[in-house]
PDB file of N, CA and C in Angstrom:
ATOM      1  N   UNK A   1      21.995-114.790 -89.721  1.00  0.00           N
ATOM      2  CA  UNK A   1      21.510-114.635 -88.373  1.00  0.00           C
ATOM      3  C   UNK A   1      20.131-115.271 -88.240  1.00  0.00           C
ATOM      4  N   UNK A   2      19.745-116.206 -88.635  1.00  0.00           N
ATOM      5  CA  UNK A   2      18.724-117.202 -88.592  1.00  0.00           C
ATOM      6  C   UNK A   2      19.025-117.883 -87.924  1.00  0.00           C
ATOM      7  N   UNK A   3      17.857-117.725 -86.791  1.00  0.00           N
ATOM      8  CA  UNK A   3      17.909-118.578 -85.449  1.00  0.00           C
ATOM      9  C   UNK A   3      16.075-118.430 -85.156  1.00  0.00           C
ATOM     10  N   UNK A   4      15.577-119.467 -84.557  1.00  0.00           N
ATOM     11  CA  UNK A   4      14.146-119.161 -83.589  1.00  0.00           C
ATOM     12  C   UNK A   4      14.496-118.657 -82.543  1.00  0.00           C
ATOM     13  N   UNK A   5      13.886-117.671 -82.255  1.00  0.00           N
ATOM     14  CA  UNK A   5      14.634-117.040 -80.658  1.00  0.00           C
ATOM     15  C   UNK A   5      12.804-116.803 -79.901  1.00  0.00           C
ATOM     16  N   UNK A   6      12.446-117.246 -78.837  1.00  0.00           N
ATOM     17  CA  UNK A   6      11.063-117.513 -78.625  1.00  0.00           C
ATOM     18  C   UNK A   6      10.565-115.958 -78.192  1.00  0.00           C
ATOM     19  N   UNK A   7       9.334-115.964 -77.571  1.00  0.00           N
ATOM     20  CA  UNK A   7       9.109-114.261 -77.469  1.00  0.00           C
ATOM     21  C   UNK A   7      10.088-113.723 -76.107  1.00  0.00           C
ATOM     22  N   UNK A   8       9.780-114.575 -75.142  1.00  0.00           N
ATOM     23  CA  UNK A   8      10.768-114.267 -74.192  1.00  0.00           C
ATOM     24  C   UNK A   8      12.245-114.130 -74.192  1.00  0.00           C
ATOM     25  N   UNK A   9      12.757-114.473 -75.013  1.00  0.00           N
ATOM     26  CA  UNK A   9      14.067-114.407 -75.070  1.00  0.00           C
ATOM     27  C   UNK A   9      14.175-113.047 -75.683  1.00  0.00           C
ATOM     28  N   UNK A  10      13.296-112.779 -76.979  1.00  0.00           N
ATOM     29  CA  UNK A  10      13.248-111.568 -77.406  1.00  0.00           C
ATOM     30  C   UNK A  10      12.790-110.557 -76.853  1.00  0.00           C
ATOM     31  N   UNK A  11      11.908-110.305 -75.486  1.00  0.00           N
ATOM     32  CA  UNK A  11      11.409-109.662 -74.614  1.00  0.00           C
ATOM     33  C   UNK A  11      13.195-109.081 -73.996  1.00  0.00           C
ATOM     34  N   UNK A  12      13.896-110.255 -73.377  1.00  0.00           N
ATOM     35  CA  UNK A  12      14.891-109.921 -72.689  1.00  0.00           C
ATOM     36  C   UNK A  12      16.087-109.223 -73.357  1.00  0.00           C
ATOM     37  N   UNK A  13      15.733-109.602 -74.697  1.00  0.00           N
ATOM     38  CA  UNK A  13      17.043-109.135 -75.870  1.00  0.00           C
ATOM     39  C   UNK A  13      16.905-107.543 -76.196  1.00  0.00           C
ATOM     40  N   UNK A  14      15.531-107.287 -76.087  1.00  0.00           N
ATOM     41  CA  UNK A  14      14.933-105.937 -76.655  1.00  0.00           C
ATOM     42  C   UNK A  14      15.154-104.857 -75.125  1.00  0.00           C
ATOM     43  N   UNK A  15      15.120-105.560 -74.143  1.00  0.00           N
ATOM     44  CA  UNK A  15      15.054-105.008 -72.127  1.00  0.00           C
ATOM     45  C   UNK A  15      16.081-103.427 -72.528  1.00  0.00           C
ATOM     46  N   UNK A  16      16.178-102.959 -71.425  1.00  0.00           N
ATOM     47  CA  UNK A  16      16.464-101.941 -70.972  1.00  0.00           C
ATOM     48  C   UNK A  16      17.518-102.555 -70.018  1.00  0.00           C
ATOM     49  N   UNK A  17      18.921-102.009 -69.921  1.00  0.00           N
ATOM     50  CA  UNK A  17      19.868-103.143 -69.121  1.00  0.00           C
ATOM     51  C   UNK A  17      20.235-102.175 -68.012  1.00  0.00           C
ATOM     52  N   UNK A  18      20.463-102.969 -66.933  1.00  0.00           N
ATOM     53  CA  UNK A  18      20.640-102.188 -65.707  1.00  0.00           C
ATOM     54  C   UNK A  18      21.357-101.217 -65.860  1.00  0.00           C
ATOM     55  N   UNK A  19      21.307-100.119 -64.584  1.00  0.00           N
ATOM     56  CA  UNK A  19      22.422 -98.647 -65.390  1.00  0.00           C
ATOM     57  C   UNK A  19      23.787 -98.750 -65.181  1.00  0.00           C
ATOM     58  N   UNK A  20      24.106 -99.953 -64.154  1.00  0.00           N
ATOM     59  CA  UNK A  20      25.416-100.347 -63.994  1.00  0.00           C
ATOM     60  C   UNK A  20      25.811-100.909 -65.862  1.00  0.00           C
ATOM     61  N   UNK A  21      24.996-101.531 -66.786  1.00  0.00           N
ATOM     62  CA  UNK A  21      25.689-102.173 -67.968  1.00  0.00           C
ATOM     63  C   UNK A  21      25.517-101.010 -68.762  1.00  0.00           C
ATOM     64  N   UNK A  22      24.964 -99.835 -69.203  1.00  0.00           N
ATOM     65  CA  UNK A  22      24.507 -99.194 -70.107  1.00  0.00           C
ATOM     66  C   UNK A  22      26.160 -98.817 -70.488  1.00  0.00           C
ATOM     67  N   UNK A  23      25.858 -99.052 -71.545  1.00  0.00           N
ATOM     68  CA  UNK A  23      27.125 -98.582 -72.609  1.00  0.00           C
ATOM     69  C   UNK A  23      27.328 -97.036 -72.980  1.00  0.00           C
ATOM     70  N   UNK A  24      28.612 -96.786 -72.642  1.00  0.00           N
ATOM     71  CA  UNK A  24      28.789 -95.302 -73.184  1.00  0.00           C
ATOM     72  C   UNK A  24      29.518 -95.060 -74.000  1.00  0.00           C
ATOM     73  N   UNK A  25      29.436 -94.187 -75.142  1.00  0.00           N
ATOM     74  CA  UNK A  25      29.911 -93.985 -76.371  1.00  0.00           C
ATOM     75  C   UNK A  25      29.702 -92.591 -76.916  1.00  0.00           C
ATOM     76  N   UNK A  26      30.375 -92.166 -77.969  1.00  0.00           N
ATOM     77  CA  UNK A  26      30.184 -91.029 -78.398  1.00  0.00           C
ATOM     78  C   UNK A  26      29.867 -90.387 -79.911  1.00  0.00           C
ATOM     79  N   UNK A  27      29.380 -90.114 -79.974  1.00  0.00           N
ATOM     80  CA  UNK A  27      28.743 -89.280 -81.934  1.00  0.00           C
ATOM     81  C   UNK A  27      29.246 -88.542 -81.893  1.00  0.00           C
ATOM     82  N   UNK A  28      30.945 -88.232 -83.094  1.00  0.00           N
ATOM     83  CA  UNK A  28      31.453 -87.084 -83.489  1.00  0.00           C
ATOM     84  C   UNK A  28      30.695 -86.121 -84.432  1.00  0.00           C
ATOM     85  N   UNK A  29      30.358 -85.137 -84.311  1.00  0.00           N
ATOM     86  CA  UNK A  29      29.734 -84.420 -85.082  1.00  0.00           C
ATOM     87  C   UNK A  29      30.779 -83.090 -85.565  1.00  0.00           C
ATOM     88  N   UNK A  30      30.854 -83.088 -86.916  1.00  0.00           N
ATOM     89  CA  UNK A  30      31.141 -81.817 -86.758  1.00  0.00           C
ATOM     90  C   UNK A  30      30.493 -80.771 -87.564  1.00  0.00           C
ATOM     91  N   UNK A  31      30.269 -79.445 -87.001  1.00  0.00           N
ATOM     92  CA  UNK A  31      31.590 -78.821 -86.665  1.00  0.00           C
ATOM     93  C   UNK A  31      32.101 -78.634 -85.363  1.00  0.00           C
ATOM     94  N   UNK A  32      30.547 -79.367 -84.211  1.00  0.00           N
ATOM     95  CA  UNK A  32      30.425 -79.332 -82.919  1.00  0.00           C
ATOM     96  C   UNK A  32      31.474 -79.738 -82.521  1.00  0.00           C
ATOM     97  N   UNK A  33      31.632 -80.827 -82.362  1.00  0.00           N
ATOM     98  CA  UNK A  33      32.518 -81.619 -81.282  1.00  0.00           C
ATOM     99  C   UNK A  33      32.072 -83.237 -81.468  1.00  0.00           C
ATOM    100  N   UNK A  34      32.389 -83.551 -79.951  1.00  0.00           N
ATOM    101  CA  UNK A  34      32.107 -85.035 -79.601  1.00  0.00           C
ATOM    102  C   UNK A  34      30.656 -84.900 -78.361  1.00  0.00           C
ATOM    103  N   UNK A  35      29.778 -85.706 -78.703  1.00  0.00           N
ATOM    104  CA  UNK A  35      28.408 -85.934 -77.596  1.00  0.00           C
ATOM    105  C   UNK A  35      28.331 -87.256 -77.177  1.00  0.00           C
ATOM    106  N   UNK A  36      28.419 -87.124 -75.942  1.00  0.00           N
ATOM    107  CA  UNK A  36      28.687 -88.383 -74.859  1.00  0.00           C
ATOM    108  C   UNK A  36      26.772 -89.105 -75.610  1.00  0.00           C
ATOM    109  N   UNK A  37      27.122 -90.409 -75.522  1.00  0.00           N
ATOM    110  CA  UNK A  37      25.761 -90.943 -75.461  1.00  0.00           C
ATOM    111  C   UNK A  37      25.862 -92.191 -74.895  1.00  0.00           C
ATOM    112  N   UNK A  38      24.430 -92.408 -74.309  1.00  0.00           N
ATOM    113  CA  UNK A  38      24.553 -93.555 -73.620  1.00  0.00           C
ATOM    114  C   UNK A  38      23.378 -94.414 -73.806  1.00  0.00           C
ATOM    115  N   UNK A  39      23.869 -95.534 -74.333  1.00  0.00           N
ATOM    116  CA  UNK A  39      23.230 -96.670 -74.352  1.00  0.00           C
ATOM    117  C   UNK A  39      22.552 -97.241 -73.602  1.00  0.00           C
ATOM    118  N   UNK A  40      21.294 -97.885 -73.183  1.00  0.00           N
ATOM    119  CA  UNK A  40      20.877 -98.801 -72.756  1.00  0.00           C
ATOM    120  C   UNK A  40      19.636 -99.537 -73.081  1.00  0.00           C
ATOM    121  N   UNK A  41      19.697 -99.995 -74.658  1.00  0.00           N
ATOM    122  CA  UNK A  41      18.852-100.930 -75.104  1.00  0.00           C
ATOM    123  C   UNK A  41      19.539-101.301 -77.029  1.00  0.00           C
ATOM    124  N   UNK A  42      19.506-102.049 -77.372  1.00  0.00           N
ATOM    125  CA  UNK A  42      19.609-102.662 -78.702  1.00  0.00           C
ATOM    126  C   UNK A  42      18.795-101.553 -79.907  1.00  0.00           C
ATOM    127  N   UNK A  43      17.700-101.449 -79.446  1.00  0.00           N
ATOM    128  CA  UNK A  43      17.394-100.573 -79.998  1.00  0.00           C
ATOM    129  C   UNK A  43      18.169 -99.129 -80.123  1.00  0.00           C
ATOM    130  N   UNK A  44      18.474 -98.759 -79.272  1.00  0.00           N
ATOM    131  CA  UNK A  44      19.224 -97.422 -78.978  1.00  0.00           C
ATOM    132  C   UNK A  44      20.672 -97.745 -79.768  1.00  0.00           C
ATOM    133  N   UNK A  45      21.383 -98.602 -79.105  1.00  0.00           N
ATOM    134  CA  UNK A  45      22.293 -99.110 -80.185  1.00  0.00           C
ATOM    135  C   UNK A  45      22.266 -98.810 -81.936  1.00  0.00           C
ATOM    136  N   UNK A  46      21.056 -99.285 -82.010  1.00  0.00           N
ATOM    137  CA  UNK A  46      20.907 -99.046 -83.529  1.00  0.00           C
ATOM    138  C   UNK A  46      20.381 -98.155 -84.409  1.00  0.00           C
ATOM    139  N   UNK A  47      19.814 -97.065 -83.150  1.00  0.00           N
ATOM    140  CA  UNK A  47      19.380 -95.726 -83.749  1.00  0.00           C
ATOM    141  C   UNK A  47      21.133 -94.915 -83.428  1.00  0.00           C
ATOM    142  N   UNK A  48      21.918 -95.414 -82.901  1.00  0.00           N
ATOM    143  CA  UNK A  48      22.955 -94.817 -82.658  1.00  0.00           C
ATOM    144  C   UNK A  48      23.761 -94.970 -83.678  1.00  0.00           C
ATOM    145  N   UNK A  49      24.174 -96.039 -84.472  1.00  0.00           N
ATOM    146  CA  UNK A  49      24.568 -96.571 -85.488  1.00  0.00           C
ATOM    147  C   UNK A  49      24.015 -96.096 -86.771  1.00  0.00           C
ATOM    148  N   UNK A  50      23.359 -95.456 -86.295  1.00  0.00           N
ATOM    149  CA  UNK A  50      22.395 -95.331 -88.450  1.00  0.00           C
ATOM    150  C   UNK A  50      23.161 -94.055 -88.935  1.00  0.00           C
ATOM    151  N   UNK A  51      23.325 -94.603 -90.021  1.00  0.00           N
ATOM    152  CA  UNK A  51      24.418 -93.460 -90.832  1.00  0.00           C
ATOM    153  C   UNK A  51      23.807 -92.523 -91.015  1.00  0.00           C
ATOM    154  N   UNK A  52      24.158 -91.262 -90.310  1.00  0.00           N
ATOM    155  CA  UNK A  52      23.525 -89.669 -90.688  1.00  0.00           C
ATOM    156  C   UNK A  52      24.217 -89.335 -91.464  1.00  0.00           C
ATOM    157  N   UNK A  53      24.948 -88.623 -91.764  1.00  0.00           N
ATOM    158  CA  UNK A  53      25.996 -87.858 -92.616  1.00  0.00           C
ATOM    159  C   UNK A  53      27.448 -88.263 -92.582  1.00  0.00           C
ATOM    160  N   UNK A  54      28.126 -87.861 -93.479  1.00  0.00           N
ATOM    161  CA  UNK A  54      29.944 -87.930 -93.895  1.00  0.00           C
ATOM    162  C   UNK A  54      30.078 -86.717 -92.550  1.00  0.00           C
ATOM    163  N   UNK A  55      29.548 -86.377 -92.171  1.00  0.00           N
ATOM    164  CA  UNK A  55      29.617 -85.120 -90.894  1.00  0.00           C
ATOM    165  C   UNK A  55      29.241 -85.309 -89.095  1.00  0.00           C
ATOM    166  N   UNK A  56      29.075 -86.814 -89.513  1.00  0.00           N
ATOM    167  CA  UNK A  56      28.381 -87.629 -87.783  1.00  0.00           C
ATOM    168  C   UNK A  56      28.785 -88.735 -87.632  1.00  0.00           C
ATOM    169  N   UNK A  57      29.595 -89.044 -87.424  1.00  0.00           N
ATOM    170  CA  UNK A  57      30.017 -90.704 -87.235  1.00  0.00           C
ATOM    171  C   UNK A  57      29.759 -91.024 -85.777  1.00  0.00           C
ATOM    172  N   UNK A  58      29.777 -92.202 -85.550  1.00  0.00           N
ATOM    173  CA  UNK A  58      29.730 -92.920 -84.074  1.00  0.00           C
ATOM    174  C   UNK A  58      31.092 -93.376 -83.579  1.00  0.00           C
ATOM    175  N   UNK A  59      31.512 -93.092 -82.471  1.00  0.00           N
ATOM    176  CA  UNK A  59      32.316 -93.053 -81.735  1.00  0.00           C
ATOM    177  C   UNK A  59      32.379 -94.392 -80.714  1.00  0.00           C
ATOM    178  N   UNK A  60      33.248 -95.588 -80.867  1.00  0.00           N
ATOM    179  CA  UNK A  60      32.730 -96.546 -80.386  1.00  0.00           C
ATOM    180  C   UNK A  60      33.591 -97.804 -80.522  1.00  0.00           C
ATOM    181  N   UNK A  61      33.883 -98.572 -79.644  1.00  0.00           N
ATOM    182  CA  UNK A  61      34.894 -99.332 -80.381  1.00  0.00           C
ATOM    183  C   UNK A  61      34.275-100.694 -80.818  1.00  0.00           C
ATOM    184  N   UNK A  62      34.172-101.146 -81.808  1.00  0.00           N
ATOM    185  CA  UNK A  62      32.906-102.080 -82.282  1.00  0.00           C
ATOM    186  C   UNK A  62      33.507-103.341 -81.651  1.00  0.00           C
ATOM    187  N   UNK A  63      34.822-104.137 -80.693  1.00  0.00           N
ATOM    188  CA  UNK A  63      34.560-105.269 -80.442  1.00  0.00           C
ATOM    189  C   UNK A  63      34.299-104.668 -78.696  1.00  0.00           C
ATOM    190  N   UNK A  64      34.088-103.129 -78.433  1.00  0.00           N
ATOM    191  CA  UNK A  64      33.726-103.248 -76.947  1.00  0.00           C
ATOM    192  C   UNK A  64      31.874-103.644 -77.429  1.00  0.00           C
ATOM    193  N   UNK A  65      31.786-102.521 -78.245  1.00  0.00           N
ATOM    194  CA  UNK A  65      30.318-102.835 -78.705  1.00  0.00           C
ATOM    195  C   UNK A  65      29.387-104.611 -78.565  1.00  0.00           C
ATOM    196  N   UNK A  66      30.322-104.862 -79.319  1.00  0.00           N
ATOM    197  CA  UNK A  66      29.566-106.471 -79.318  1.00  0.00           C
ATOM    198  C   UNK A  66      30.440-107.359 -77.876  1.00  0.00           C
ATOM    199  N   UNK A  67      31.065-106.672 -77.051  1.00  0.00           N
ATOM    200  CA  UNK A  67      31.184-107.832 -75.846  1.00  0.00           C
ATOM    201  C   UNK A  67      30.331-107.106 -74.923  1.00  0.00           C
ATOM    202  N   UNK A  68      29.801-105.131 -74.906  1.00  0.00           N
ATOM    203  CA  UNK A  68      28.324-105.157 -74.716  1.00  0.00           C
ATOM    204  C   UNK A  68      27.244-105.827 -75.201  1.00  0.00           C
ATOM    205  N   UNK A  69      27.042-106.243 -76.405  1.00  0.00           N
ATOM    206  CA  UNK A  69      25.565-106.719 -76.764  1.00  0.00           C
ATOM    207  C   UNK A  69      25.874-108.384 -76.174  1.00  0.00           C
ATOM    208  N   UNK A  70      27.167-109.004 -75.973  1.00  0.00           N
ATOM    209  CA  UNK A  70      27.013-110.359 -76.113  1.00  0.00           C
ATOM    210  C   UNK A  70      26.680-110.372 -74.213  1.00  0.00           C
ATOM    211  N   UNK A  71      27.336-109.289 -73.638  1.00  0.00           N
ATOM    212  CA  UNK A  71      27.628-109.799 -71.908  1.00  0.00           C
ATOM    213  C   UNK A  71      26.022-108.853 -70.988  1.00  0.00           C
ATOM    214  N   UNK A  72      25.525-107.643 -71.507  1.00  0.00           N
ATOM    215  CA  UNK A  72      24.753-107.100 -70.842  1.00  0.00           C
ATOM    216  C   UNK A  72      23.696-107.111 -71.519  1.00  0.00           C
ATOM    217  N   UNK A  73      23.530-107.050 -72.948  1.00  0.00           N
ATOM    218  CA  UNK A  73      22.539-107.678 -73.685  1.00  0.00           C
ATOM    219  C   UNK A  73      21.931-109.455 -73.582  1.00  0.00           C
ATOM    220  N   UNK A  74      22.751-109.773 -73.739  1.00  0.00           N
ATOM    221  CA  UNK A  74      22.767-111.383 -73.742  1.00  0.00           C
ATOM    222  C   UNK A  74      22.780-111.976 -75.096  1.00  0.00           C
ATOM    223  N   UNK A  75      22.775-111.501 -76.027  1.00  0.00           N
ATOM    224  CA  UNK A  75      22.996-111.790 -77.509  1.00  0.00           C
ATOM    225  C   UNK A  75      23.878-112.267 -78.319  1.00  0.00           C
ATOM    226  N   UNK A  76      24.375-113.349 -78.130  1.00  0.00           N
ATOM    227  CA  UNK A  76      25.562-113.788 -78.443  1.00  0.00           C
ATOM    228  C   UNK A  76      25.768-113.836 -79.801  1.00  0.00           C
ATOM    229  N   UNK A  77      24.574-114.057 -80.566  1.00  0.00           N
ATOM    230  CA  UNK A  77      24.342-113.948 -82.319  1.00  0.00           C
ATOM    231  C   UNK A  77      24.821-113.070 -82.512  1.00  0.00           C
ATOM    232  N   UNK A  78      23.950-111.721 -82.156  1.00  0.00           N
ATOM    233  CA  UNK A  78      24.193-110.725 -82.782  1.00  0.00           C
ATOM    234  C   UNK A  78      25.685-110.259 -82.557  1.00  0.00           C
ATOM    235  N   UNK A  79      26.278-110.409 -81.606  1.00  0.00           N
ATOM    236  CA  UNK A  79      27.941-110.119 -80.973  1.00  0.00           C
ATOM    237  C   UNK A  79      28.529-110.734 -81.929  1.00  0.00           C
ATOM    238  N   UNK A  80      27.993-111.938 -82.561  1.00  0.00           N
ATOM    239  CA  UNK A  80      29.174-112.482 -83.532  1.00  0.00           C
ATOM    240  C   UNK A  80      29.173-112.079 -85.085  1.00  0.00           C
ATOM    241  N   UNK A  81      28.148-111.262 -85.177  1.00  0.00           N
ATOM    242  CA  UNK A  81      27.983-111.044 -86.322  1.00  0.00           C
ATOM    243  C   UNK A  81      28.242-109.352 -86.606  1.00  0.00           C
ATOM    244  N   UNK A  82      28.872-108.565 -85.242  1.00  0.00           N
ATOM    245  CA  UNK A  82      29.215-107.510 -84.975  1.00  0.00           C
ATOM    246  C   UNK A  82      30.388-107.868 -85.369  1.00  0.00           C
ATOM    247  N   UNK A  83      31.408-108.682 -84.795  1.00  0.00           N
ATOM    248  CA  UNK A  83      32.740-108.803 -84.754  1.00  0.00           C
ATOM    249  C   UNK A  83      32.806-108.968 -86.613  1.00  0.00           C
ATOM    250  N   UNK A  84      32.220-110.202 -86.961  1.00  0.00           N
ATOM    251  CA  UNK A  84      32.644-110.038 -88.410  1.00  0.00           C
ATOM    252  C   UNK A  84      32.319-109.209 -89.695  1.00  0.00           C
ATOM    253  N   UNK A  85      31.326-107.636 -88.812  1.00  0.00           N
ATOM    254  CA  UNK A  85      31.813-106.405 -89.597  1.00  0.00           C
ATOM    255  C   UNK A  85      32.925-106.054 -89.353  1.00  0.00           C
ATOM    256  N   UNK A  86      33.832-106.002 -88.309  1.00  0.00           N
ATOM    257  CA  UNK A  86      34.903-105.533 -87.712  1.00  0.00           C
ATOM    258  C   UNK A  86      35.933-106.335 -88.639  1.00  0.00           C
ATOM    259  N   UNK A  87      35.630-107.604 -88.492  1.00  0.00           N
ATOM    260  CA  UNK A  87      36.963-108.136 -89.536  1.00  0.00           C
ATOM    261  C   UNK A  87      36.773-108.246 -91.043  1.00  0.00           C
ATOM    262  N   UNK A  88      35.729-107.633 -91.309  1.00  0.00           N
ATOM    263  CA  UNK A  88      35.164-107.455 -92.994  1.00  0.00           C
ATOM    264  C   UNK A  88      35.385-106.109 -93.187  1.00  0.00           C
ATOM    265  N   UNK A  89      35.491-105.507 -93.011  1.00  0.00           N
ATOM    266  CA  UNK A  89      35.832-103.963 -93.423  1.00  0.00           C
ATOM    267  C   UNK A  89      37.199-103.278 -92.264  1.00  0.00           C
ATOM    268  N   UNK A  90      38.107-102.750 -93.548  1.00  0.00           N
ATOM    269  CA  UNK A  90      38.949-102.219 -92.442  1.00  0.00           C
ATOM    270  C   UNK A  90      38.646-100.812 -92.508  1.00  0.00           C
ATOM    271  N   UNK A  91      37.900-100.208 -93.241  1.00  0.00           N
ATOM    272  CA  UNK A  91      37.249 -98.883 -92.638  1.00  0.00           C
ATOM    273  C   UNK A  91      36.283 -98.755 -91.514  1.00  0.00           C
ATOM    274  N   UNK A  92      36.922 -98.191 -90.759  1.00  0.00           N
ATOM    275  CA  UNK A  92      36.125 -98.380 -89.054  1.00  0.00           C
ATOM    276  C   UNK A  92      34.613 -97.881 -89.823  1.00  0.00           C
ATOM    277  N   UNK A  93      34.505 -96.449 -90.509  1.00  0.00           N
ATOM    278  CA  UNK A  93      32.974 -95.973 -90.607  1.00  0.00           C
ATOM    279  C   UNK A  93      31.989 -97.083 -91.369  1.00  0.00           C
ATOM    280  N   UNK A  94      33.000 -98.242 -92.636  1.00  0.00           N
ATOM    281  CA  UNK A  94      32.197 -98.872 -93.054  1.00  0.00           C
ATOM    282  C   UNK A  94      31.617-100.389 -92.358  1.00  0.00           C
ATOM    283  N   UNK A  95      32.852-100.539 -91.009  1.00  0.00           N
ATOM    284  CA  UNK A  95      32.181-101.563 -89.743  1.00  0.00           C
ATOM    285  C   UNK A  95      31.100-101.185 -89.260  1.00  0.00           C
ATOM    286  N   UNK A  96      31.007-100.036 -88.942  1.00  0.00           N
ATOM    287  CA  UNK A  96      29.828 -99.418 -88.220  1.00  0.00           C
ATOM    288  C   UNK A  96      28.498 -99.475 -89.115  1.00  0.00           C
ATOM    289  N   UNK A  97      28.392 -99.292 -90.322  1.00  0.00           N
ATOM    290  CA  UNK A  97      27.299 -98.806 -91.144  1.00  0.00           C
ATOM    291  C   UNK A  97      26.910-100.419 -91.541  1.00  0.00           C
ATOM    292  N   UNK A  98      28.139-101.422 -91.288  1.00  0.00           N
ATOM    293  CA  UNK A  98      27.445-103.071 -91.168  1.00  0.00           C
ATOM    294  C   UNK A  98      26.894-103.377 -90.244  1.00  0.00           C
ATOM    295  N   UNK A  99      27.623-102.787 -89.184  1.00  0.00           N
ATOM    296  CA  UNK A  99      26.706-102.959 -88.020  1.00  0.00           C
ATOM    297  C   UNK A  99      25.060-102.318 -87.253  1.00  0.00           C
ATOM    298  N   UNK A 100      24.971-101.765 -88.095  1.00  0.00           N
ATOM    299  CA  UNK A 100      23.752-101.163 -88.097  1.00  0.00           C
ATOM    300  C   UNK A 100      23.020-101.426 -88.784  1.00  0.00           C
ATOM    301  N   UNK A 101      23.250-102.473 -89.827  1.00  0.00           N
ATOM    302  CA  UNK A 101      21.971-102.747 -90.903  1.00  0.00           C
ATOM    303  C   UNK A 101      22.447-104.762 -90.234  1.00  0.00           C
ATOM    304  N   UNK A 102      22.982-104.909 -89.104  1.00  0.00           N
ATOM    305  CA  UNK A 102      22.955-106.298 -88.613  1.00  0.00           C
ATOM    306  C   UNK A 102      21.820-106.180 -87.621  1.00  0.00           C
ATOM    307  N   UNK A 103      22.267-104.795 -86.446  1.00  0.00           N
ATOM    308  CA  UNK A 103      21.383-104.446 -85.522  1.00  0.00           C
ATOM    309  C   UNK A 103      19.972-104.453 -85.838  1.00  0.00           C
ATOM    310  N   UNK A 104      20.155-103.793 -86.853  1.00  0.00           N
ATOM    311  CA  UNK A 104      18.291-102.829 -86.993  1.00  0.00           C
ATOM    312  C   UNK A 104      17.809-104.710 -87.764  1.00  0.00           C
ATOM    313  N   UNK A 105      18.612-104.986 -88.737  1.00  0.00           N
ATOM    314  CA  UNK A 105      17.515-106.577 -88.858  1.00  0.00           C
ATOM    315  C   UNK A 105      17.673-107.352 -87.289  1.00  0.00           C
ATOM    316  N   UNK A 106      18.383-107.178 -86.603  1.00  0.00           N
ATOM    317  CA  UNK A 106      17.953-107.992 -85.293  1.00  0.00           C
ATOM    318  C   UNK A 106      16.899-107.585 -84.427  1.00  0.00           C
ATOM    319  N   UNK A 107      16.852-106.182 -84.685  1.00  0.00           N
ATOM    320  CA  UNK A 107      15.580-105.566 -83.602  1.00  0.00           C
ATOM    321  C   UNK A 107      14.168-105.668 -84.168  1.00  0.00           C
ATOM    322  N   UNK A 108      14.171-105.785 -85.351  1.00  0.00           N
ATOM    323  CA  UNK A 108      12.869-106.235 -86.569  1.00  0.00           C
ATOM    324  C   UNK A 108      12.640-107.609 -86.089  1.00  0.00           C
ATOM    325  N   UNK A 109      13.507-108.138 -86.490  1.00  0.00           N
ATOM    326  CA  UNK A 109      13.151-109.272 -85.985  1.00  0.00           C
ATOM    327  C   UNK A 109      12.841-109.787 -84.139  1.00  0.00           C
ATOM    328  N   UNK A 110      13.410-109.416 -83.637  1.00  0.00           N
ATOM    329  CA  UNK A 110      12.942-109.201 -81.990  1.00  0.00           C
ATOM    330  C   UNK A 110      11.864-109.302 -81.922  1.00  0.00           C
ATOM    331  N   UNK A 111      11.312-107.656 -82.586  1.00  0.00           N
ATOM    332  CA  UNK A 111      10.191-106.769 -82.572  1.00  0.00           C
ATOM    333  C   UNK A 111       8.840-107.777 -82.934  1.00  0.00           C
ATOM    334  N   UNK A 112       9.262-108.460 -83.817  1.00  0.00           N
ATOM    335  CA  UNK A 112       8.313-109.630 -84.654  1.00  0.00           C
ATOM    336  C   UNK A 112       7.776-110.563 -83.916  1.00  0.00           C
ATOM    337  N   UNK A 113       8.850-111.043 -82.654  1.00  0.00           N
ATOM    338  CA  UNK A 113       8.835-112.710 -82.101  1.00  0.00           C
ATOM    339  C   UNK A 113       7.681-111.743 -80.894  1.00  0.00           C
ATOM    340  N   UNK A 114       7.993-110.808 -80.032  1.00  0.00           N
ATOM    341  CA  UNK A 114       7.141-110.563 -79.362  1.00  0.00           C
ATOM    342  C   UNK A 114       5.752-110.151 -79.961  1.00  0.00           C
ATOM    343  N   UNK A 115       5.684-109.273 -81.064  1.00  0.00           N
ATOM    344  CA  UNK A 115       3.836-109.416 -81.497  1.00  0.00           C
ATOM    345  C   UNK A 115       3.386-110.543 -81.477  1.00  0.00           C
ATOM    346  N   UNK A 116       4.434-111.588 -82.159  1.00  0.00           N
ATOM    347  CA  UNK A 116       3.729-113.036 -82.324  1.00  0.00           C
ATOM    348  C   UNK A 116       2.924-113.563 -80.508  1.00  0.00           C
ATOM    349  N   UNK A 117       3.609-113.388 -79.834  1.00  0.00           N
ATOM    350  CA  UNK A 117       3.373-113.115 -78.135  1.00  0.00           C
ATOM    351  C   UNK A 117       2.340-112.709 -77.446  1.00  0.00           C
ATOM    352  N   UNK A 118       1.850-111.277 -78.179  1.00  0.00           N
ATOM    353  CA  UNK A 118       1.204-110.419 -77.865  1.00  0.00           C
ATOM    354  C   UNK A 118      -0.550-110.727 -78.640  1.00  0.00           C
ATOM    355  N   UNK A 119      -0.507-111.629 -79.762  1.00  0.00           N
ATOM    356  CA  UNK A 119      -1.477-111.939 -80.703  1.00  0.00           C
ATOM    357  C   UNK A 119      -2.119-113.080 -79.908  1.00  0.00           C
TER     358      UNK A 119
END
């Protein structure tokens, strides 16, 4: 996932997406149940994704996931590099736990292009 992406682009990648795009999804927990959650930033995405326990999984279907990050995000990288956790692991929990260590290096890196911005 090496690309220059300038600060602005990363400004818009990192945004808050209108509430018409915010993605909804759910964290099975048990012994609770299921908790509606709702998305609306990359970041959030990827605090949503981070592996808590064999007792919390994310609820989510990872190619709606990445045609959110590619269509209301605008991220077309990162969407493609979502899909090929999806076709690299056929354990859905171990797609997800790729996809969260794709996310969180994309938001580091985001995070990076705008200080450079801000300096």
């Amino acid at each position: 996932m090496i690309e220059h992406i300038n600060p602005d682009d990363a400004y818009h990648f990192l945004r808050e997406v209108d509430p018409d795009d915010i993605l909804v999804a759910a964290r099975m927990h048990y012994p609770s149940g299921i908790h509606d959650e709702w998305i609306s930033t990359l970041e959030e995405l990827m605090w949503f994704l981070q592996p808590a326990s064999d007792r919390d999984i994310p609820g989510v279907s990872i190619e709606g996931m990445a045609s959110w990050v590619q269509d209301a995000i605008g991220d077309i990288t990162l969407a493609k590099e979502i899909r090929v956790c999806k076709n690299e692991h056929e354990n859905f929990v171990d797609a997800c736990e790729a996809a969260y260590y794709k996310t969180e290096a994309r938001v580091t890196y985001l995070k990076k292009q705008t200080q450079r911005n801000s300096k």
